[in-house]
N, C-alpha and C. Protein backbone atom coordinates (compact mmCIF):
# COMPACT_ATOMS: atom_id res chain seq x y z
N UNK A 1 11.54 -27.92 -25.44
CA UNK A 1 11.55 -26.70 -26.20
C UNK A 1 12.40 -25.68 -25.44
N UNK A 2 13.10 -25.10 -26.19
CA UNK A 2 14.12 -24.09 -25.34
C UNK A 2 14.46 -22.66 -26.05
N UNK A 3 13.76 -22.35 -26.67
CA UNK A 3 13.54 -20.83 -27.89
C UNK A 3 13.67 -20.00 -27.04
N UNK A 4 14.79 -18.80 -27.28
CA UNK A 4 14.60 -17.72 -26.65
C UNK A 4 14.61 -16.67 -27.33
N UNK A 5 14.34 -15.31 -26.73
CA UNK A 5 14.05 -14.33 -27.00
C UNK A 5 14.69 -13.18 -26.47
N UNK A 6 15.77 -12.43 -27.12
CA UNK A 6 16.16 -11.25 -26.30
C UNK A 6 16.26 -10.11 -27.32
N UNK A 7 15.88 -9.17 -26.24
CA UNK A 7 16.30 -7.72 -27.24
C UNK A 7 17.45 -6.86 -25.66
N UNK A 8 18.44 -6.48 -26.31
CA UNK A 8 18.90 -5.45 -25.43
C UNK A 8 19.35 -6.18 -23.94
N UNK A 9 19.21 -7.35 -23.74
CA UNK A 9 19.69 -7.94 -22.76
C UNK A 9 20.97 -7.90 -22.56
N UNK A 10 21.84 -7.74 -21.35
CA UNK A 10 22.79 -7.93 -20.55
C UNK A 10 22.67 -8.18 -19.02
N UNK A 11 23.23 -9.03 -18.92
CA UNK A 11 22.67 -9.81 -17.00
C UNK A 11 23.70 -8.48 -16.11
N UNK A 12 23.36 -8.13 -15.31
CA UNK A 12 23.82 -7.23 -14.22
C UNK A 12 24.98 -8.22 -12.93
N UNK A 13 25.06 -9.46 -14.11
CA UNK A 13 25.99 -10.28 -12.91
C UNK A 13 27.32 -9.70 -13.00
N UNK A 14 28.05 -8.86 -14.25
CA UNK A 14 29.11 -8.73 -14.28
C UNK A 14 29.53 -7.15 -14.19
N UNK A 15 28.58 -6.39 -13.91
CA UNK A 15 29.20 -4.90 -13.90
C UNK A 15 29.36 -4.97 -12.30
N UNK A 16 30.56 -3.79 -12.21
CA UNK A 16 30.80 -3.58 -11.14
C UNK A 16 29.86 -2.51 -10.59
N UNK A 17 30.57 -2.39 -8.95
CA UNK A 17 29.09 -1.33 -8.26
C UNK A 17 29.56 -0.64 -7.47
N UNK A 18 29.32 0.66 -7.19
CA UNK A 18 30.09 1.73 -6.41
C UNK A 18 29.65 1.33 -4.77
N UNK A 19 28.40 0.80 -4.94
CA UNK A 19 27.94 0.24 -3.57
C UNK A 19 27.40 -0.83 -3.59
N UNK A 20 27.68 -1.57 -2.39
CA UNK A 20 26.27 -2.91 -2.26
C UNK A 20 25.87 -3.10 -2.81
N UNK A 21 26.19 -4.41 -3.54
CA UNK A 21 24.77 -5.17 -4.36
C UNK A 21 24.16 -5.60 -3.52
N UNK A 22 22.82 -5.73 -4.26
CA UNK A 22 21.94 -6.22 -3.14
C UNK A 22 20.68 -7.74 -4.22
N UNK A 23 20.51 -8.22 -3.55
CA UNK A 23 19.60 -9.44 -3.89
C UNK A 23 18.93 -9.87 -3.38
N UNK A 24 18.02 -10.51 -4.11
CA UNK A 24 16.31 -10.87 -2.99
C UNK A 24 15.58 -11.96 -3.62
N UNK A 25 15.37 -12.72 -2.96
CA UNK A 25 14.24 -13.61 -3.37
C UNK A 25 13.27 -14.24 -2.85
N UNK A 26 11.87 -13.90 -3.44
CA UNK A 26 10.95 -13.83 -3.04
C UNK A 26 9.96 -14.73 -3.80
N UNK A 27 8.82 -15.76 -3.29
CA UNK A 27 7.70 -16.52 -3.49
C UNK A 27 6.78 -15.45 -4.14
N UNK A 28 5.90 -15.81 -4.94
CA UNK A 28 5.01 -14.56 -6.01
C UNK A 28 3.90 -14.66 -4.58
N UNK A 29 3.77 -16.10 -3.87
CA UNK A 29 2.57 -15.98 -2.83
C UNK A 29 2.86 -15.09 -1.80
N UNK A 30 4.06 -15.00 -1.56
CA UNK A 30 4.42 -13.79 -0.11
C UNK A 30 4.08 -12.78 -0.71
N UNK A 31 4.27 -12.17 -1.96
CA UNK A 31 3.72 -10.74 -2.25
C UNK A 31 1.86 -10.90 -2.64
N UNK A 32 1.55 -11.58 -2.99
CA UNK A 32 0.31 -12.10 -3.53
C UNK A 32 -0.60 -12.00 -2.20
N UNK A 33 0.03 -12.65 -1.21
CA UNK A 33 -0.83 -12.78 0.44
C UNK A 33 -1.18 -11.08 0.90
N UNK A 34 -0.83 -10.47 0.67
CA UNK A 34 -0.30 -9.07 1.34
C UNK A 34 0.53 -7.95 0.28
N UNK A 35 -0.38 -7.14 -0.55
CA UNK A 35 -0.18 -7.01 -2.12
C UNK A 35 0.96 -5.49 -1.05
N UNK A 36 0.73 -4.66 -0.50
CA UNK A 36 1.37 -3.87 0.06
C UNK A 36 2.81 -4.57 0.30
N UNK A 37 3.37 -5.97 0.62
CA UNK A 37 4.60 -6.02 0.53
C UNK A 37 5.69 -5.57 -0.88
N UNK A 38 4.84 -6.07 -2.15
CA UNK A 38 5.58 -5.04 -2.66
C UNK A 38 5.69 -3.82 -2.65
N UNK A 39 5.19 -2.94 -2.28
CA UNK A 39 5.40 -1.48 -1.96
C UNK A 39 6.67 -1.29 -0.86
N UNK A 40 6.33 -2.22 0.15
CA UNK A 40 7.60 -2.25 1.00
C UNK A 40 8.75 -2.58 0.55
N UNK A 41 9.39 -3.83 -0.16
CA UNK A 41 10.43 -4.14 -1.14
C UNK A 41 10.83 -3.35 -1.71
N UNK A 42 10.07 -2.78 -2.48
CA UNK A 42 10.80 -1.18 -3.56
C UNK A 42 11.25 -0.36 -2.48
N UNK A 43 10.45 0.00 -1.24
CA UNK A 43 10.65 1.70 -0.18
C UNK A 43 11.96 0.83 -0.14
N UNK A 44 12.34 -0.65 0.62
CA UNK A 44 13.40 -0.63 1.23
C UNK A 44 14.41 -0.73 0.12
N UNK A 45 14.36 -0.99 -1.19
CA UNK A 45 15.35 -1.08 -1.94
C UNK A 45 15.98 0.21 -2.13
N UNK A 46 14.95 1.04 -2.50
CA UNK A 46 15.27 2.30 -2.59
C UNK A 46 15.78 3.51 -1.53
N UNK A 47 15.33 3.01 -0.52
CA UNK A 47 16.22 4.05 0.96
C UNK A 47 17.31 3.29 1.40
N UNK A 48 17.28 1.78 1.31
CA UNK A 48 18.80 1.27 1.14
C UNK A 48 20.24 1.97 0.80
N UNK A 49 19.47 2.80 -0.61
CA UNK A 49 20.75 2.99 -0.92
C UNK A 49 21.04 4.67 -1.32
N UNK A 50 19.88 5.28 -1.30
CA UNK A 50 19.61 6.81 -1.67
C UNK A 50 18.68 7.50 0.08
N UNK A 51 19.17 8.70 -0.10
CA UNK A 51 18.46 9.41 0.43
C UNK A 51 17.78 10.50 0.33
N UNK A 52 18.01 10.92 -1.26
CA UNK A 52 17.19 11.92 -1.90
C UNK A 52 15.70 11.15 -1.52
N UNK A 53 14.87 12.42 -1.09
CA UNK A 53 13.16 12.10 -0.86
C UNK A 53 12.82 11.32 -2.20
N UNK A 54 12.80 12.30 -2.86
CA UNK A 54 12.37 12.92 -4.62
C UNK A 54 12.94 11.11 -5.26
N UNK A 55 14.12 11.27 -5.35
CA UNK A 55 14.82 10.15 -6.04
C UNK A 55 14.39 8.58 -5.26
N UNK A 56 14.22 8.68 -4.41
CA UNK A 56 13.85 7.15 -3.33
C UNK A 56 12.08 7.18 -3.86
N UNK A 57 11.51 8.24 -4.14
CA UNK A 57 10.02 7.81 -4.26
C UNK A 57 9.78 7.44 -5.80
N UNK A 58 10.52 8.26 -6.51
CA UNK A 58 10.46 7.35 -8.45
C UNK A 58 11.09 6.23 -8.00
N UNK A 59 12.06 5.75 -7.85
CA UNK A 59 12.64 4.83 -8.04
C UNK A 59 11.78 3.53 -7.05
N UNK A 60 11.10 3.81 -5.98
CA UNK A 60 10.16 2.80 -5.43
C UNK A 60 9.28 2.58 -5.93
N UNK A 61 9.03 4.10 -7.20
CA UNK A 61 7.45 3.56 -8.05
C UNK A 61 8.01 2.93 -9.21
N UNK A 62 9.28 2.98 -9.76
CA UNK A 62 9.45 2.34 -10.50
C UNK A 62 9.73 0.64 -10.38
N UNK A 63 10.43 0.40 -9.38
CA UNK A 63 10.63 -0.68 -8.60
C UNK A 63 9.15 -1.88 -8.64
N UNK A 64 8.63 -1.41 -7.58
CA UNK A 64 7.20 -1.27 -7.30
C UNK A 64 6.22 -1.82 -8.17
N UNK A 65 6.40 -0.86 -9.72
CA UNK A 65 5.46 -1.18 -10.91
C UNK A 65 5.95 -2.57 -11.93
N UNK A 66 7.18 -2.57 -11.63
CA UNK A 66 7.74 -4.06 -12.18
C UNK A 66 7.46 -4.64 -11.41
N UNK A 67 7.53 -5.00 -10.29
CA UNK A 67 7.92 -5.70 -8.94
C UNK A 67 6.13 -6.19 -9.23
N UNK A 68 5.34 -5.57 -9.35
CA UNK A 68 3.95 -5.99 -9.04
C UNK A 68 3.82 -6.91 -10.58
N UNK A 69 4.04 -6.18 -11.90
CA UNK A 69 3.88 -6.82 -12.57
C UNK A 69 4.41 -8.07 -13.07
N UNK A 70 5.93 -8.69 -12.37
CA UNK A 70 6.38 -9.84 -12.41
C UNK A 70 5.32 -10.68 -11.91
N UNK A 71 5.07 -10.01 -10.30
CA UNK A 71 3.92 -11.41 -9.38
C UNK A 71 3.23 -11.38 -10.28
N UNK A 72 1.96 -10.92 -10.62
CA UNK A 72 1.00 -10.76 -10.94
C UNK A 72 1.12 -11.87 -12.75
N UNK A 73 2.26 -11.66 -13.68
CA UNK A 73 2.25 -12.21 -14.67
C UNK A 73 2.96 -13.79 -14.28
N UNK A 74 3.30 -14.20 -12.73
CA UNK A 74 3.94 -14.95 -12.58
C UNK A 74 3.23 -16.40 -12.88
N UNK A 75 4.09 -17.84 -13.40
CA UNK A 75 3.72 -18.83 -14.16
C UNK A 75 2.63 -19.39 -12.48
N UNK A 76 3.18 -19.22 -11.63
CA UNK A 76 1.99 -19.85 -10.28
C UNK A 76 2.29 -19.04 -8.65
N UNK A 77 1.45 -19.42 -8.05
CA UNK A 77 1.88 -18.98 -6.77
C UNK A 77 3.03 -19.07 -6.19
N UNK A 78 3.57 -19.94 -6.68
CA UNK A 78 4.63 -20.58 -6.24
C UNK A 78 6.58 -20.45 -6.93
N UNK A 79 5.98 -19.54 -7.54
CA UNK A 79 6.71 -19.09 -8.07
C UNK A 79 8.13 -18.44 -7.65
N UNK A 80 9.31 -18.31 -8.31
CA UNK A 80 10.23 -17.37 -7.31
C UNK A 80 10.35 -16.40 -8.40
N UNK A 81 10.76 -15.37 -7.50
CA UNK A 81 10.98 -14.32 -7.99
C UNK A 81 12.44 -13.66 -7.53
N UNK A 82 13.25 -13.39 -8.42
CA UNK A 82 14.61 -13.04 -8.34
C UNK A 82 14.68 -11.08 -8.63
N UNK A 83 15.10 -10.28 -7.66
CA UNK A 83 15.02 -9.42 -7.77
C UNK A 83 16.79 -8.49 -7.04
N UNK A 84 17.45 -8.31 -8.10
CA UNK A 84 19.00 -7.52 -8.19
C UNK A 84 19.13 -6.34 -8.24
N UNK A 85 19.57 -5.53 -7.50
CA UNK A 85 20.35 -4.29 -7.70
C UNK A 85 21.51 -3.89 -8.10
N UNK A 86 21.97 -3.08 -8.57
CA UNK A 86 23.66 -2.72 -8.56
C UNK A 86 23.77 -1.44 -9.28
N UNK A 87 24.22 -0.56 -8.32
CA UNK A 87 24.69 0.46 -8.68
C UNK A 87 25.94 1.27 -9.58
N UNK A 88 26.51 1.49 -10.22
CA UNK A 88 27.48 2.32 -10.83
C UNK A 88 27.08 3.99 -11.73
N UNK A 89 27.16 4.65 -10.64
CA UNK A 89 26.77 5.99 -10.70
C UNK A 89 27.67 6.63 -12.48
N UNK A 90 26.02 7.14 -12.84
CA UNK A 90 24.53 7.64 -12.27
C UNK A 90 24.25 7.09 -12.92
N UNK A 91 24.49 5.43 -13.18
CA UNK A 91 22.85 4.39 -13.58
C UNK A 91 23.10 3.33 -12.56
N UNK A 92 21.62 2.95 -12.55
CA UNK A 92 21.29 2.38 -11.41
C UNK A 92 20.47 0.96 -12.54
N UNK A 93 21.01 -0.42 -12.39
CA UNK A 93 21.14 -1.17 -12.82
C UNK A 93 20.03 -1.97 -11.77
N UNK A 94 18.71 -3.12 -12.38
CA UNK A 94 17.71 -3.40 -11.87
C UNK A 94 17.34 -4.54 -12.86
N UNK A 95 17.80 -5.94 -12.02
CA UNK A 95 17.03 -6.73 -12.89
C UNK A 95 16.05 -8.15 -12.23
N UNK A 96 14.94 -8.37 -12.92
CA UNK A 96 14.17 -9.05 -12.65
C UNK A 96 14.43 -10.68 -12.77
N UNK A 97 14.18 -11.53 -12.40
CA UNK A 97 13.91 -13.19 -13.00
C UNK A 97 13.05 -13.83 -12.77
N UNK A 98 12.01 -14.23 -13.23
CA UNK A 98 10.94 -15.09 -12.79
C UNK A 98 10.22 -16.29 -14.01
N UNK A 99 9.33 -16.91 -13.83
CA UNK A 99 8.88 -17.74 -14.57
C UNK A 99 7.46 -17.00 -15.03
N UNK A 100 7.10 -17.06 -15.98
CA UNK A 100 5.97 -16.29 -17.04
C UNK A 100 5.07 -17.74 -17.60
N UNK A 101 3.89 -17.22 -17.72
CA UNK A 101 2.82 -18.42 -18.82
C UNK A 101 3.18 -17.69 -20.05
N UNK A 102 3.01 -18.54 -21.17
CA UNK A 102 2.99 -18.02 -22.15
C UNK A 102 1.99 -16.73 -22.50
N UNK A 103 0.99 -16.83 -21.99
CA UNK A 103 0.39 -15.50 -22.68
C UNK A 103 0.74 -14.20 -21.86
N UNK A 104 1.21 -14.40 -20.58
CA UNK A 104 1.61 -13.45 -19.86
C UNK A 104 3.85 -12.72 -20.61
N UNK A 105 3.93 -13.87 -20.80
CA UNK A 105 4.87 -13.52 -21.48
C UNK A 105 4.88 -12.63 -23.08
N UNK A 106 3.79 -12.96 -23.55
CA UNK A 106 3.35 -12.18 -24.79
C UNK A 106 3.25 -10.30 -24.41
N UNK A 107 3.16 -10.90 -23.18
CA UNK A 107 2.56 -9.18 -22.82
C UNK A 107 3.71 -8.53 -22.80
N UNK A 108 4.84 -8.54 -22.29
CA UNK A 108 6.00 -8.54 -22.32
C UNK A 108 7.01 -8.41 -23.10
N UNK A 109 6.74 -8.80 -24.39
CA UNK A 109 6.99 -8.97 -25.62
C UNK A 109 6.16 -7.58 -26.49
N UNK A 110 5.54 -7.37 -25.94
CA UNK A 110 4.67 -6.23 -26.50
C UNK A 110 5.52 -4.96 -26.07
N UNK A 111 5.98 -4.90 -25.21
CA UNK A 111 6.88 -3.78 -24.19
C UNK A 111 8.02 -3.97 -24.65
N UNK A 112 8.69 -4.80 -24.99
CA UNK A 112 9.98 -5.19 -25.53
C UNK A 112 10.00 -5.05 -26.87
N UNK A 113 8.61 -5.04 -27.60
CA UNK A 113 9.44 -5.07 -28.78
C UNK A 113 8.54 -3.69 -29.40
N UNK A 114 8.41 -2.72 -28.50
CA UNK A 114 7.13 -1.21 -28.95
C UNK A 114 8.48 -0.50 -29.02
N UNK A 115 8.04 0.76 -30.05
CA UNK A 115 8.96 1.94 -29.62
C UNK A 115 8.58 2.98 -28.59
N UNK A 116 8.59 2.80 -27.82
CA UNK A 116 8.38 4.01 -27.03
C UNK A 116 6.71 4.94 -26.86
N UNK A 117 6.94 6.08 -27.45
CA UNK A 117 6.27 6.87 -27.14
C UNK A 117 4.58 5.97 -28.48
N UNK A 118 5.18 5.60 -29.66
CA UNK A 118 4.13 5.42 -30.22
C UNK A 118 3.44 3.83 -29.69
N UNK A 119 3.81 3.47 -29.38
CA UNK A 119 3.27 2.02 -28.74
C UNK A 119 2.65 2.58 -27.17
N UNK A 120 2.85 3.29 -26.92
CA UNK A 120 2.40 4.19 -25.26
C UNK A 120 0.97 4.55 -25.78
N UNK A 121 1.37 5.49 -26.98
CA UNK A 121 -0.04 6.08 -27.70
C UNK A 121 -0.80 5.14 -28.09
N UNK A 122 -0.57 3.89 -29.13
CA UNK A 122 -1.24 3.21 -29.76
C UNK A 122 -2.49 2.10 -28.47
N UNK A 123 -1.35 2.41 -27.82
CA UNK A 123 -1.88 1.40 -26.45
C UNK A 123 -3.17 2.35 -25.94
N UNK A 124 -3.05 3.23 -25.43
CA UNK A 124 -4.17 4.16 -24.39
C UNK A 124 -5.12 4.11 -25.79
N UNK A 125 -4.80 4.58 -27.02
CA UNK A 125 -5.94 4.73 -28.39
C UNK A 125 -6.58 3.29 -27.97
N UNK A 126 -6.00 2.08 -27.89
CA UNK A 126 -6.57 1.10 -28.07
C UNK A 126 -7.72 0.77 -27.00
N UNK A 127 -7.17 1.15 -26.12
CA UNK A 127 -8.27 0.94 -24.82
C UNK A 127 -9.24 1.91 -24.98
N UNK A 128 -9.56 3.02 -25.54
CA UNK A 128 -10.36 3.81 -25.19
C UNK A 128 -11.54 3.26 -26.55
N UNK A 129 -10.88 2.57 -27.76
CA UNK A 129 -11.70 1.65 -28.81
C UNK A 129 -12.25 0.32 -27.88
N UNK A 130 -11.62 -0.42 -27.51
CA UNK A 130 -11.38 -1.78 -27.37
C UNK A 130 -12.69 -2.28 -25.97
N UNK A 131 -13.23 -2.74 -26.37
CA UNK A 131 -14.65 -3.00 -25.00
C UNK A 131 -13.83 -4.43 -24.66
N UNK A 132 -13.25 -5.18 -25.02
CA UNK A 132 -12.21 -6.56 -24.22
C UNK A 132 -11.08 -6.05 -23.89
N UNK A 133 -10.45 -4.35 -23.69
CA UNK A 133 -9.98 -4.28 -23.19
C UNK A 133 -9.22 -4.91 -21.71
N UNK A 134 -8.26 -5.61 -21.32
CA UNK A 134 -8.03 -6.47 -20.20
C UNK A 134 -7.11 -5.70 -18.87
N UNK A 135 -7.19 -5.63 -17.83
CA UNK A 135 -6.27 -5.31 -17.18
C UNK A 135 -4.69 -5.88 -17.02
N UNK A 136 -4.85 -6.70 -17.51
CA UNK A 136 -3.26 -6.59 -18.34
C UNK A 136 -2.88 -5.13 -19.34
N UNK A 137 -3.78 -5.41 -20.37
CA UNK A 137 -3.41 -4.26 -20.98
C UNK A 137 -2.93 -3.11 -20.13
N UNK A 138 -3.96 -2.69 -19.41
CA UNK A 138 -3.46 -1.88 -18.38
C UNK A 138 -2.30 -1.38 -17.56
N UNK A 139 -1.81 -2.79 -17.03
CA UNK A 139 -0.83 -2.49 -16.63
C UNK A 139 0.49 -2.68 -17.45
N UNK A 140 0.63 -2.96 -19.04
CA UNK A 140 1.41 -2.73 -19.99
C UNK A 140 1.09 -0.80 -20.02
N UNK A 141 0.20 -0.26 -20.29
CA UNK A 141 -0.09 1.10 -20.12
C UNK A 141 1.07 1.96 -18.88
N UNK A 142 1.09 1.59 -17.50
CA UNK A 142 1.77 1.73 -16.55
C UNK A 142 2.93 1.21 -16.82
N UNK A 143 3.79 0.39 -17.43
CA UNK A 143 4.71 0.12 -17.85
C UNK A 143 5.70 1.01 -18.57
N UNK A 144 4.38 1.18 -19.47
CA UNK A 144 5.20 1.94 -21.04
C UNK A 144 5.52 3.18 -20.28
N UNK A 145 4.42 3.53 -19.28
CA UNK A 145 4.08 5.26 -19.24
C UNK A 145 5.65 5.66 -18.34
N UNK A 146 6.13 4.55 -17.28
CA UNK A 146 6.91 4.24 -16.68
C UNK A 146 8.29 4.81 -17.55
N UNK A 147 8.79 3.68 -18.40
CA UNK A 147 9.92 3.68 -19.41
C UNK A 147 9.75 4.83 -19.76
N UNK A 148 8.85 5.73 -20.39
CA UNK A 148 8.98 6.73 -21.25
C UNK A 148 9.33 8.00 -20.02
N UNK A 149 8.53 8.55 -19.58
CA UNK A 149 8.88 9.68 -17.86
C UNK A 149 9.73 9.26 -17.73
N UNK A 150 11.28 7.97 -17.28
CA UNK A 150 11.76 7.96 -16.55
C UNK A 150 12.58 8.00 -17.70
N UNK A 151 12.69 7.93 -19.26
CA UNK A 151 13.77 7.19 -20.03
C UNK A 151 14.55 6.01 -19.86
N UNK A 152 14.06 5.24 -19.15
CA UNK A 152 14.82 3.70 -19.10
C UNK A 152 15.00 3.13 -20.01
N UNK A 153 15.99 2.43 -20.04
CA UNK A 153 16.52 1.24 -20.70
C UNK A 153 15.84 -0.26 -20.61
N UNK A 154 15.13 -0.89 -21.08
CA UNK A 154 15.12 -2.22 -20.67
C UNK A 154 15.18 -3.28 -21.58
N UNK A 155 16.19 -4.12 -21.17
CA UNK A 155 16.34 -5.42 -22.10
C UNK A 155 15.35 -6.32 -21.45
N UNK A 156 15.41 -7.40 -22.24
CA UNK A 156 14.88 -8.88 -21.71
C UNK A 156 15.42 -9.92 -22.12
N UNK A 157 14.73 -10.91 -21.75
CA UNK A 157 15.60 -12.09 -22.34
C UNK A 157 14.44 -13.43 -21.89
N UNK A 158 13.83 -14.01 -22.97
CA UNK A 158 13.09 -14.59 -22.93
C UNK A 158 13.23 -16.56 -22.76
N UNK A 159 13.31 -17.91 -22.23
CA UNK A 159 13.65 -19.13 -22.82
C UNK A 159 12.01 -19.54 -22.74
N UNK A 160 11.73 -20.36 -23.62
CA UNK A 160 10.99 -21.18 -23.98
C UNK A 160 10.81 -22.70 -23.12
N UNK A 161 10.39 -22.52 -22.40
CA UNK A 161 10.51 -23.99 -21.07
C UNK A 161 9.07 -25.13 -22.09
N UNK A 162 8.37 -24.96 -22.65
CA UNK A 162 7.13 -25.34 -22.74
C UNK A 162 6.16 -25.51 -22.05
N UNK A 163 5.98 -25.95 -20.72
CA UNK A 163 5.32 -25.01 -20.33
C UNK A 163 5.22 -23.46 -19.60
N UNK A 164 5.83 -22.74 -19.82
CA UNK A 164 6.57 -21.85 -19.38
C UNK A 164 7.30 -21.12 -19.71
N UNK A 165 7.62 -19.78 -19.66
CA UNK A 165 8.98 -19.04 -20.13
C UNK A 165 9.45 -18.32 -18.81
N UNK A 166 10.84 -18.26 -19.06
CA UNK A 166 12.02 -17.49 -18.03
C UNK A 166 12.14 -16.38 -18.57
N UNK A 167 11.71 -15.64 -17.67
CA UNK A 167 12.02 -14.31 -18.18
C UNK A 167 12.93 -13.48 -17.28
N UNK A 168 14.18 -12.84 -17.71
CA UNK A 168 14.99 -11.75 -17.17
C UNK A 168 14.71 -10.49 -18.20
N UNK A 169 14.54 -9.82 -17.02
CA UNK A 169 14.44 -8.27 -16.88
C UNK A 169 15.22 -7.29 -16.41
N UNK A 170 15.87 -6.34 -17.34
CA UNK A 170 17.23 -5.55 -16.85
C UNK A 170 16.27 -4.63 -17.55
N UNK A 171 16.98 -3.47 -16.10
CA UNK A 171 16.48 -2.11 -16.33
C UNK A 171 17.41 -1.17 -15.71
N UNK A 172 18.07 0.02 -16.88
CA UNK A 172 18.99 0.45 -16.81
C UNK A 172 18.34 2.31 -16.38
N UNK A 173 19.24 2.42 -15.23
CA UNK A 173 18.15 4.05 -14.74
C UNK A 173 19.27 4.68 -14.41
N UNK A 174 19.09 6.02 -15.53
CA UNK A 174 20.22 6.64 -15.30
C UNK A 174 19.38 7.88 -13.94
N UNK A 175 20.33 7.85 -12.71
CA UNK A 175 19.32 8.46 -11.29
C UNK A 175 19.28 10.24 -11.73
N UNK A 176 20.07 10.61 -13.18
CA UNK A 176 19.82 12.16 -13.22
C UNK A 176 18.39 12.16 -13.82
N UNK A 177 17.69 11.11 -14.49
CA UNK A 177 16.89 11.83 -15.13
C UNK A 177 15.58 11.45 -14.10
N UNK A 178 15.79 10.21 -13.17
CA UNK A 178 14.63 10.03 -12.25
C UNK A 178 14.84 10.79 -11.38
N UNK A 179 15.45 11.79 -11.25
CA UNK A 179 15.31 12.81 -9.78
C UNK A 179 15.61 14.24 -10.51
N UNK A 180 14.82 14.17 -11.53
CA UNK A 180 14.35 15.28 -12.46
C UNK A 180 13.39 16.52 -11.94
């Protein structure tokens, strides 16, 4: 089975970059062992290449809040996780790759295919109804709340492995409105 799924996708392999690209790859168990390494990954991605206070601390929480929710939705421990930078001022280009279960991929799909502010709303309405509320949901909540404060862009791009889906994640940040 090989079905995919994209909205708004473009891979960050081909734009150019005013600085350093940068690339990383990481086991979902190295962040999983020691949940604070992702926090570290985002600080260093983000003072890597900025030195605004203000602008290095959104952009590590933004980092950060994907960065956790890839491991966390990842298909096993064992998982890799592909994590890209590339700059071309003033957007700051961020994309994800990892392997997803299907229902974790659904979640994803929920974020990809909401508009914005009313899928943000419909979401928090739902939890405050919903007693099976899940912490997934949750952190789709932190997601949305994410995209919307920061105005990001994000495509995806979904394949159908059977057991499994590939998921890439591009996230397009223009740095005037995160150092707002």
């Amino acid at each position: 089975m090989n079905t995919t799924l994209a909205k708004n996708y473009q891979s960050i392999e081909n734009k150019s970059s005013d600085l350093m690209s940068m690339k990383l790859q990481l086991m979902a168990s190295n962040l999983t062992n020691q949940w604070n390494r992702c926090s570290l990954t985002s600080n260093f991605f983000s003072i890597f290449h900025f030195e605004d206070e203000k602008l290095v601390n959104n952009l590590s929480t933004i980092i950060n809040e994907f960065l956790e929710n890839i491991v966390k939705f990842s298909a096993s421990e064992k998982t890799l996780i592909n994590l890209k930078l590339k700059l071309q001022k003033p957007i700051l280009y961020i994309e994800f790759d990892s392997k997803f279960t299907h229902r974790s991929a659904q979640k994803f799909e929920e974020i990809l295919l909401s508009d914005g502010n009313n899928s943000l709303d419909q979401t928090i309405e739902a939890s405050k109804i919903d007693s099976t509320f899940e912490t997934d949901d949750l952190l789709l909540i932190n997601t949305l709340t994410l995209i919307h404060i920061y105005n990001i862009s994000m495509g995806c791009k979904m394949i159908d492995r059977g057991n499994h889906k590939d998921i890439f994640i591009n996230l397009s940040i223009n740095l005037e409105e995160v150092n707002k």
